[in-house]
C-alpha atoms as a PDB file:
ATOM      1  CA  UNK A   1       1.208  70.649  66.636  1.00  0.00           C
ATOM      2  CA  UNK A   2       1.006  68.313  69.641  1.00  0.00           C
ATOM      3  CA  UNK A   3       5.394  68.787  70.090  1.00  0.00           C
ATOM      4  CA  UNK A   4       7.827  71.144  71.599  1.00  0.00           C
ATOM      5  CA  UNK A   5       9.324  72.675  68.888  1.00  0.00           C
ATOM      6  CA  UNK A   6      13.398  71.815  69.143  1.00  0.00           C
ATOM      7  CA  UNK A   7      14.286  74.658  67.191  1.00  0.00           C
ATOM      8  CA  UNK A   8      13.359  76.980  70.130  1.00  0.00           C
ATOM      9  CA  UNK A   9      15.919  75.769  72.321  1.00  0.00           C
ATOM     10  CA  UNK A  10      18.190  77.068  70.365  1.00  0.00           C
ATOM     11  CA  UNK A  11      19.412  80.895  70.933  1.00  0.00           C
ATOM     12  CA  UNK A  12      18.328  81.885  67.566  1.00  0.00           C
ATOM     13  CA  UNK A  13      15.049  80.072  67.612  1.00  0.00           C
ATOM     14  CA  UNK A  14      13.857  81.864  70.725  1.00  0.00           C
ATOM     15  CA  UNK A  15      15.722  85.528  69.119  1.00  0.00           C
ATOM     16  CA  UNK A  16      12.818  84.874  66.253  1.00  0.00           C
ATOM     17  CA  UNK A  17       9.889  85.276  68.846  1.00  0.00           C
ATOM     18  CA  UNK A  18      11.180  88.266  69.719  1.00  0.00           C
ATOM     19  CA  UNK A  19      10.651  89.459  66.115  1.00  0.00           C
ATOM     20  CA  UNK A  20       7.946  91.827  65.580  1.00  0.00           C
ATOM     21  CA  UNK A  21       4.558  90.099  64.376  1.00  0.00           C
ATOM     22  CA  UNK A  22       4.640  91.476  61.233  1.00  0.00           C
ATOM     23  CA  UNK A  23       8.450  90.518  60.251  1.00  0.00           C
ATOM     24  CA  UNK A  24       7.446  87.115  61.765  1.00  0.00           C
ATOM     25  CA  UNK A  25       4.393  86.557  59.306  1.00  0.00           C
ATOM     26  CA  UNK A  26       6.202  87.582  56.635  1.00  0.00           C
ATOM     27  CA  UNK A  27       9.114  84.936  57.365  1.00  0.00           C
ATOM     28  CA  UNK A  28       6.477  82.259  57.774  1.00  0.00           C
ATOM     29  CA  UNK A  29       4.916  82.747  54.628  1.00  0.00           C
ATOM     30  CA  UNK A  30       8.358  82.203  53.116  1.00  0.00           C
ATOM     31  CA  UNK A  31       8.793  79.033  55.471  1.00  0.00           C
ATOM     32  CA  UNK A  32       5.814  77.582  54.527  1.00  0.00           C
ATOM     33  CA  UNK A  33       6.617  78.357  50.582  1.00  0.00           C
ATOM     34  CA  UNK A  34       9.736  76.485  51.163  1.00  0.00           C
ATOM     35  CA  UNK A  35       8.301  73.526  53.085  1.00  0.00           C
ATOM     36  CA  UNK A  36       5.821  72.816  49.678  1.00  0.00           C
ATOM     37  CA  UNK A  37       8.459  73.487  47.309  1.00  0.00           C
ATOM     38  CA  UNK A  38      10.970  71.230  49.482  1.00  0.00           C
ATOM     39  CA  UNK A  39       8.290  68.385  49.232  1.00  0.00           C
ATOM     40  CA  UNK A  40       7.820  68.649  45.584  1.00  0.00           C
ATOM     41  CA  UNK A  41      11.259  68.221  45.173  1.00  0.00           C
ATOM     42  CA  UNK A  42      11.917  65.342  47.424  1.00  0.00           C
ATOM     43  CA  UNK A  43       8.838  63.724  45.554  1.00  0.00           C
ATOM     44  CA  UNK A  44      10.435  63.887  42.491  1.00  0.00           C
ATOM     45  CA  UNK A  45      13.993  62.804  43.945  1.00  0.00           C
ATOM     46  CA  UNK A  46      12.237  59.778  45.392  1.00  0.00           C
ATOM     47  CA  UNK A  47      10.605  59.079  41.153  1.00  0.00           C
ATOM     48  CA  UNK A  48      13.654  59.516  40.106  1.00  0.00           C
ATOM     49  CA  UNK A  49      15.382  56.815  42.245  1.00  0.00           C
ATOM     50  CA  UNK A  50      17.752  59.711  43.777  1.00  0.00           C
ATOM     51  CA  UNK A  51      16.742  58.252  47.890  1.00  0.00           C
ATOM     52  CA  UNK A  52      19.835  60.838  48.588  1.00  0.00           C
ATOM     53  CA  UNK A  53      18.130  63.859  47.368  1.00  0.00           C
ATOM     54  CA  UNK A  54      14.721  63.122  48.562  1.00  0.00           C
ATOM     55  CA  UNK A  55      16.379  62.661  51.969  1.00  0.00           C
ATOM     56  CA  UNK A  56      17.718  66.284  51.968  1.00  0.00           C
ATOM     57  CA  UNK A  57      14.663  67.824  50.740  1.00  0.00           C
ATOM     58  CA  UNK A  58      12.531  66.032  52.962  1.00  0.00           C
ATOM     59  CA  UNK A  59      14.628  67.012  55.897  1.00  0.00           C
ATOM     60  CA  UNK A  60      14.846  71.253  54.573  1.00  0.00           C
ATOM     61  CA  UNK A  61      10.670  70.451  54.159  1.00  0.00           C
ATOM     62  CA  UNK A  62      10.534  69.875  57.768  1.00  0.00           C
ATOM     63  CA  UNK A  63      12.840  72.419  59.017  1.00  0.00           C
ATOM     64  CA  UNK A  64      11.004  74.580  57.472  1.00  0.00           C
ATOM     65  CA  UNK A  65       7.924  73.660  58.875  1.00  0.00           C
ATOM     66  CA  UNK A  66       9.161  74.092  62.179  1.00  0.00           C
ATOM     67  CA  UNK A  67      10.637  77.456  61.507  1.00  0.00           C
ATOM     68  CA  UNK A  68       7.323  78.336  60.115  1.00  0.00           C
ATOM     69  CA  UNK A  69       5.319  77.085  63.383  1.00  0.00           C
ATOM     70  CA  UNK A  70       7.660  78.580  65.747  1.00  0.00           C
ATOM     71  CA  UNK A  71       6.827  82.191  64.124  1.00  0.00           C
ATOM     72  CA  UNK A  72       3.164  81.425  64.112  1.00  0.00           C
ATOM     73  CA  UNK A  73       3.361  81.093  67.843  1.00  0.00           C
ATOM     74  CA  UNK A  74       1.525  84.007  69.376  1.00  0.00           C
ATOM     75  CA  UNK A  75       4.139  85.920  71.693  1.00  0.00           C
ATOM     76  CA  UNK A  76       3.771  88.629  74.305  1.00  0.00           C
ATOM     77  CA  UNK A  77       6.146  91.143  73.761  1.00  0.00           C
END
């Protein structure tokens, strides 16, 4: 991704790097489980004329995908 990730500004965001590679994998997976589920579910918000809903799953879909980049990072420890 072609951004600086705004999530590692944050404390916590920059305490997950320092996660060992395998915890951080495992976490991604999870992240990147929730981003596809989160989309489905803002899809069918959207069909279903609910523009609230689809907002807020659209928006935990792309937290998620950050959350899920920022562990895929490749960090020194």
């Amino acid at each position: 991704m072609g951004y600086i990730n705004p999530l590692l500004k944050l404390p916590a965001g920059q305490a997950l790097l320092e996660l060992p590679a395998e915890d951080r994998a495992r976490i991604e997976a999870v992240m990147r489980e929730l981003r596809a589920q989160a989309d489905a579910e803002a899809e069918n918000s959207w069909l279903r004329r609910k523009g609230p809903m689809a907002a807020y799953w659209r928006a935990v879909s792309t937290y998620a995908r950050h959350l899920a980049h920022a562990l895929s990072r490749n960090v020194q420890p």
